[in-house]
N, C-alpha and C. Protein backbone atom coordinates (compact mmCIF):
# COMPACT_ATOMS: atom_id res chain seq x y z
N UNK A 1 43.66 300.17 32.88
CA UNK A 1 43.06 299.87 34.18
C UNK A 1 44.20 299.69 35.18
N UNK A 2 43.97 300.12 36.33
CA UNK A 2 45.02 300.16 37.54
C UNK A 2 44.91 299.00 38.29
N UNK A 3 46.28 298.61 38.47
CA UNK A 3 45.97 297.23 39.43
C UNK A 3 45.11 297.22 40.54
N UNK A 4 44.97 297.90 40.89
CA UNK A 4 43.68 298.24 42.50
C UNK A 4 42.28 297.94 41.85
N UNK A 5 41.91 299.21 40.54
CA UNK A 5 40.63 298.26 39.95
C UNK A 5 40.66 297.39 40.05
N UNK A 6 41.64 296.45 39.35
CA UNK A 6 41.53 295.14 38.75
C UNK A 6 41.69 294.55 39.89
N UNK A 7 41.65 294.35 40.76
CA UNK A 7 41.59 293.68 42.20
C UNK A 7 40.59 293.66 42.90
N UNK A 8 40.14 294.96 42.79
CA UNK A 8 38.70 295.56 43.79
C UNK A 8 37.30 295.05 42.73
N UNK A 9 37.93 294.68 41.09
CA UNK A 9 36.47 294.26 40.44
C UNK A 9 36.21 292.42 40.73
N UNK A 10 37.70 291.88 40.76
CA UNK A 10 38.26 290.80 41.18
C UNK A 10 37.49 290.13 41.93
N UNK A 11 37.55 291.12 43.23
CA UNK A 11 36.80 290.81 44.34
C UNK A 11 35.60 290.65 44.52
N UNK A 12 34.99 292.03 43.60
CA UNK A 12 33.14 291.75 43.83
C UNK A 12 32.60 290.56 43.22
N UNK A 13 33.65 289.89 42.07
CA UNK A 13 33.32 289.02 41.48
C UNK A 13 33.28 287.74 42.20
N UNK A 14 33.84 287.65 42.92
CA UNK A 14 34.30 286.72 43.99
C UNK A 14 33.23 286.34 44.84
N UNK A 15 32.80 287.63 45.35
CA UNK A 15 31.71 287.82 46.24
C UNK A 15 30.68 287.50 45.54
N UNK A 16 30.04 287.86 44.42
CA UNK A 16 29.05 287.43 43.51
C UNK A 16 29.06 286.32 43.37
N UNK A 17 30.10 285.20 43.44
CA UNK A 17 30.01 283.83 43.17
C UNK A 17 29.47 283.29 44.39
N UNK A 18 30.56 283.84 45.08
CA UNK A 18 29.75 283.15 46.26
C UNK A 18 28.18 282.86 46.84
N UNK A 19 27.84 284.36 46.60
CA UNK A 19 26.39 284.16 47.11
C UNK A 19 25.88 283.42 46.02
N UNK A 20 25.72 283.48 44.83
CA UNK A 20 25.40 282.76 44.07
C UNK A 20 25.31 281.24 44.75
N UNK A 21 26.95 281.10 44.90
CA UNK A 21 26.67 279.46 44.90
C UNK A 21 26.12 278.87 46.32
N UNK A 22 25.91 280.12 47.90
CA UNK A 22 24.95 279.96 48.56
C UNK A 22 23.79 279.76 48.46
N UNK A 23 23.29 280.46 47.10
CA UNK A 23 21.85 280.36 47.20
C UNK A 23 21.56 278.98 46.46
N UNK A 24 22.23 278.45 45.43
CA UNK A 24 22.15 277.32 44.45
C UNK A 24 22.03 276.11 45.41
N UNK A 25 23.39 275.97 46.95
CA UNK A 25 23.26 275.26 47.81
C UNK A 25 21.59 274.70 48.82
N UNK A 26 21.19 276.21 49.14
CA UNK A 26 19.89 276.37 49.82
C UNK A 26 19.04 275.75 48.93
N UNK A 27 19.03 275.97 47.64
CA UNK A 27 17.77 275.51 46.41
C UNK A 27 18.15 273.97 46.63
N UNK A 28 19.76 273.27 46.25
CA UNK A 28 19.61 271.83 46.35
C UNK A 28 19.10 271.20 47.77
N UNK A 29 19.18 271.75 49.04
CA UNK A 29 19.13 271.41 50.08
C UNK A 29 17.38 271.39 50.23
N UNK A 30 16.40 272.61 49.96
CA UNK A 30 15.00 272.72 49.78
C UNK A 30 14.55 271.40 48.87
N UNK A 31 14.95 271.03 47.76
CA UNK A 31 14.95 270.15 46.87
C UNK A 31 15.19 268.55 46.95
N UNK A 32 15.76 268.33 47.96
CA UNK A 32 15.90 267.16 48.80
C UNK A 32 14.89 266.91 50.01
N UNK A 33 14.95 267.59 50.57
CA UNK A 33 13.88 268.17 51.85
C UNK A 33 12.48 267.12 50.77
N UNK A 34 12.30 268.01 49.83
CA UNK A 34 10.97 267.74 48.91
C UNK A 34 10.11 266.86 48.53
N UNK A 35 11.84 265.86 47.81
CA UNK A 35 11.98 265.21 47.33
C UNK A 35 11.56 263.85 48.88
N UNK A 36 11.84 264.08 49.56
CA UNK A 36 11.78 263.24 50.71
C UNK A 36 9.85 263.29 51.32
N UNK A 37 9.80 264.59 51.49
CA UNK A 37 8.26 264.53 51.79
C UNK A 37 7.45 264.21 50.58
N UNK A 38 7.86 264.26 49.76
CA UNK A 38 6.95 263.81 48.54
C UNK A 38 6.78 262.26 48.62
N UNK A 39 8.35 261.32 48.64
CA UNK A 39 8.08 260.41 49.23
C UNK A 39 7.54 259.36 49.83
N UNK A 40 7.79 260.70 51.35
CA UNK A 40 6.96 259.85 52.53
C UNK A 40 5.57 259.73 52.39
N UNK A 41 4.54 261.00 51.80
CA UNK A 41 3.66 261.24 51.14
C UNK A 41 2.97 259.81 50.67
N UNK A 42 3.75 260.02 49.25
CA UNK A 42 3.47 258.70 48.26
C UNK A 42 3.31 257.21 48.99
N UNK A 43 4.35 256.97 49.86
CA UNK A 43 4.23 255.70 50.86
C UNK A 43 3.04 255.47 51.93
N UNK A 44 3.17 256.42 52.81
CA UNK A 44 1.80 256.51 53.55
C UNK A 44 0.47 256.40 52.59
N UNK A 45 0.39 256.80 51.51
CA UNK A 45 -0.85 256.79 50.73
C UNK A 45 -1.09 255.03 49.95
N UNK A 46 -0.10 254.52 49.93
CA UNK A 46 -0.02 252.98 49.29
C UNK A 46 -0.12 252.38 50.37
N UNK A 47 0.21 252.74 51.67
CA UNK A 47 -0.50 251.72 52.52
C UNK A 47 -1.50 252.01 53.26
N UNK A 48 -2.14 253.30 52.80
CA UNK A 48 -3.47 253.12 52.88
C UNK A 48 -4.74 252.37 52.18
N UNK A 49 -4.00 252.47 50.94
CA UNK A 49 -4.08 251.68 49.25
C UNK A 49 -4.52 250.64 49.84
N UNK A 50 -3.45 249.82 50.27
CA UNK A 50 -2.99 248.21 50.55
C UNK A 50 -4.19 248.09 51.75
N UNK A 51 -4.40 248.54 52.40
CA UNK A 51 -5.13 248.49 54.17
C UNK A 51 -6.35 248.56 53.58
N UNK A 52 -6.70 249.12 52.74
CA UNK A 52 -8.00 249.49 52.46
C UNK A 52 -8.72 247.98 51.17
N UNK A 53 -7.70 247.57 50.50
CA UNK A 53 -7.70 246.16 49.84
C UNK A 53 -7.94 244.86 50.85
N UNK A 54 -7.09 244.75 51.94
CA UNK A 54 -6.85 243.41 52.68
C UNK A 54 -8.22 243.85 53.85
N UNK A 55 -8.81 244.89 54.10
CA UNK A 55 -9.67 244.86 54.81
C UNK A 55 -10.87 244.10 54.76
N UNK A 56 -11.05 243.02 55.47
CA UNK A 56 -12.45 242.29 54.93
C UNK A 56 -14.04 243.59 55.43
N UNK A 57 -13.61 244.44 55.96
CA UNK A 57 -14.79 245.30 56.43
C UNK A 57 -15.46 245.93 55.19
N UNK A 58 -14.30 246.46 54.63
CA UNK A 58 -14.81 247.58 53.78
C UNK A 58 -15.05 248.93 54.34
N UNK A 59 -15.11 249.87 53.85
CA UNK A 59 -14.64 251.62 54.02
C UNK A 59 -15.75 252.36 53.29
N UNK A 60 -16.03 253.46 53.91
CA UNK A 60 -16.84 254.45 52.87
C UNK A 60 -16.61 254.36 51.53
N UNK A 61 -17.50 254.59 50.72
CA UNK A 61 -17.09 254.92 49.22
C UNK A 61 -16.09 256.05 48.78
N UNK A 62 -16.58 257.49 49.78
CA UNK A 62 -15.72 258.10 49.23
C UNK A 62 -14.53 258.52 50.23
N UNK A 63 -14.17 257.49 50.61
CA UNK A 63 -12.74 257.58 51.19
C UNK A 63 -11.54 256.62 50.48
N UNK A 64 -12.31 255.31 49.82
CA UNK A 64 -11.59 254.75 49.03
C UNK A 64 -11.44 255.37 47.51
N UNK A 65 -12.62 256.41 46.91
CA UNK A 65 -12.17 257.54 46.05
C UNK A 65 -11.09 258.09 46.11
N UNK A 66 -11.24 259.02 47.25
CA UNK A 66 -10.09 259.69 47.71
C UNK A 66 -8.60 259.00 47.69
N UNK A 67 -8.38 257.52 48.32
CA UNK A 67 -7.03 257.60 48.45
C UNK A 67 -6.82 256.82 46.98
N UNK A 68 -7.54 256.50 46.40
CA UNK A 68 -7.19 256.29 45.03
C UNK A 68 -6.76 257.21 44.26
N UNK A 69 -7.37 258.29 44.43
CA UNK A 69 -6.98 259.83 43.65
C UNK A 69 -5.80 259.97 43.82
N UNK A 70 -5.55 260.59 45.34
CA UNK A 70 -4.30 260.64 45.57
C UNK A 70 -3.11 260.01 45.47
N UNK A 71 -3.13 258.58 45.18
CA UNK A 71 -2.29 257.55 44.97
C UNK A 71 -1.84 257.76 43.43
N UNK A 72 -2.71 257.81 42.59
CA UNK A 72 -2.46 258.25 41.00
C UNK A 72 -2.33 259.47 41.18
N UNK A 73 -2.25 261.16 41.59
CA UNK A 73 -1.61 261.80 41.56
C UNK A 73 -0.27 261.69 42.26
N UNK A 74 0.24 260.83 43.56
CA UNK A 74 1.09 260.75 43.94
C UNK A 74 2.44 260.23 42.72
N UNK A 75 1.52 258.80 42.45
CA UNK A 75 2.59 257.99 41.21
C UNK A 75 2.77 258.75 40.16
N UNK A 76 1.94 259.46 39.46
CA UNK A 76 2.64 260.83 38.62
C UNK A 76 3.48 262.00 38.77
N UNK A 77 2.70 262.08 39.57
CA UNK A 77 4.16 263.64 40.30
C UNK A 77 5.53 263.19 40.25
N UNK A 78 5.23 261.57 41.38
CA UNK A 78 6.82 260.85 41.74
C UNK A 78 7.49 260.84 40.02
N UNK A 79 6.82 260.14 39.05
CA UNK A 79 7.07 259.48 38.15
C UNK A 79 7.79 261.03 37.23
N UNK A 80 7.15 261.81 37.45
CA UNK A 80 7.71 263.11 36.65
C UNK A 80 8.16 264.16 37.47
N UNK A 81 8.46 264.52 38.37
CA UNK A 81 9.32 265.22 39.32
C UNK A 81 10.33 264.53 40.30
N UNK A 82 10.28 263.31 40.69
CA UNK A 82 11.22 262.97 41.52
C UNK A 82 12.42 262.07 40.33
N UNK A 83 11.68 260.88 39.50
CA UNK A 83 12.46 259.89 38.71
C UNK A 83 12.35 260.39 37.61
């Protein structure tokens, strides 16, 4: 092999890393993003939780369904995708 190959394969290799490790960057950066709205998600839904407990009024039936649902799918997701 001629030193010019071996320079010019050098290179694409180079280049291949790179984008590589652009795209790996974009994936951790999407992945944080996620990790954050999932989150905020989960929080807003516990103090709906909580608001919907301390209320002496009381709420539809199936709205306190609802954020119950979502609260136990929230704490699972968190519990197995975020921690």
């Amino acid at each position: 092999m001629l030193e010019g190959d071996y320079l010019e394969l050098a290179n694409q290799l180079k280049d291949k890393y790179d984008e590589v490790e652009q795209k790996l960057e974009s994936i951790e950066r999407r992945e944080k993003e996620l990790i954050k709205d999932f989150i905020t998600g989960y929080g807003v839904i516990r103090l709906l939780d909580h608001l919907i407990d301390i209320n002496p009024v009381g709420y539809d039936n199936e709205i306190v369904i609802l954020v119950e649902c979502l609260r136990g799918f929230f704490s699972t997701s968190i519990d197995k995708h975020v921690l």
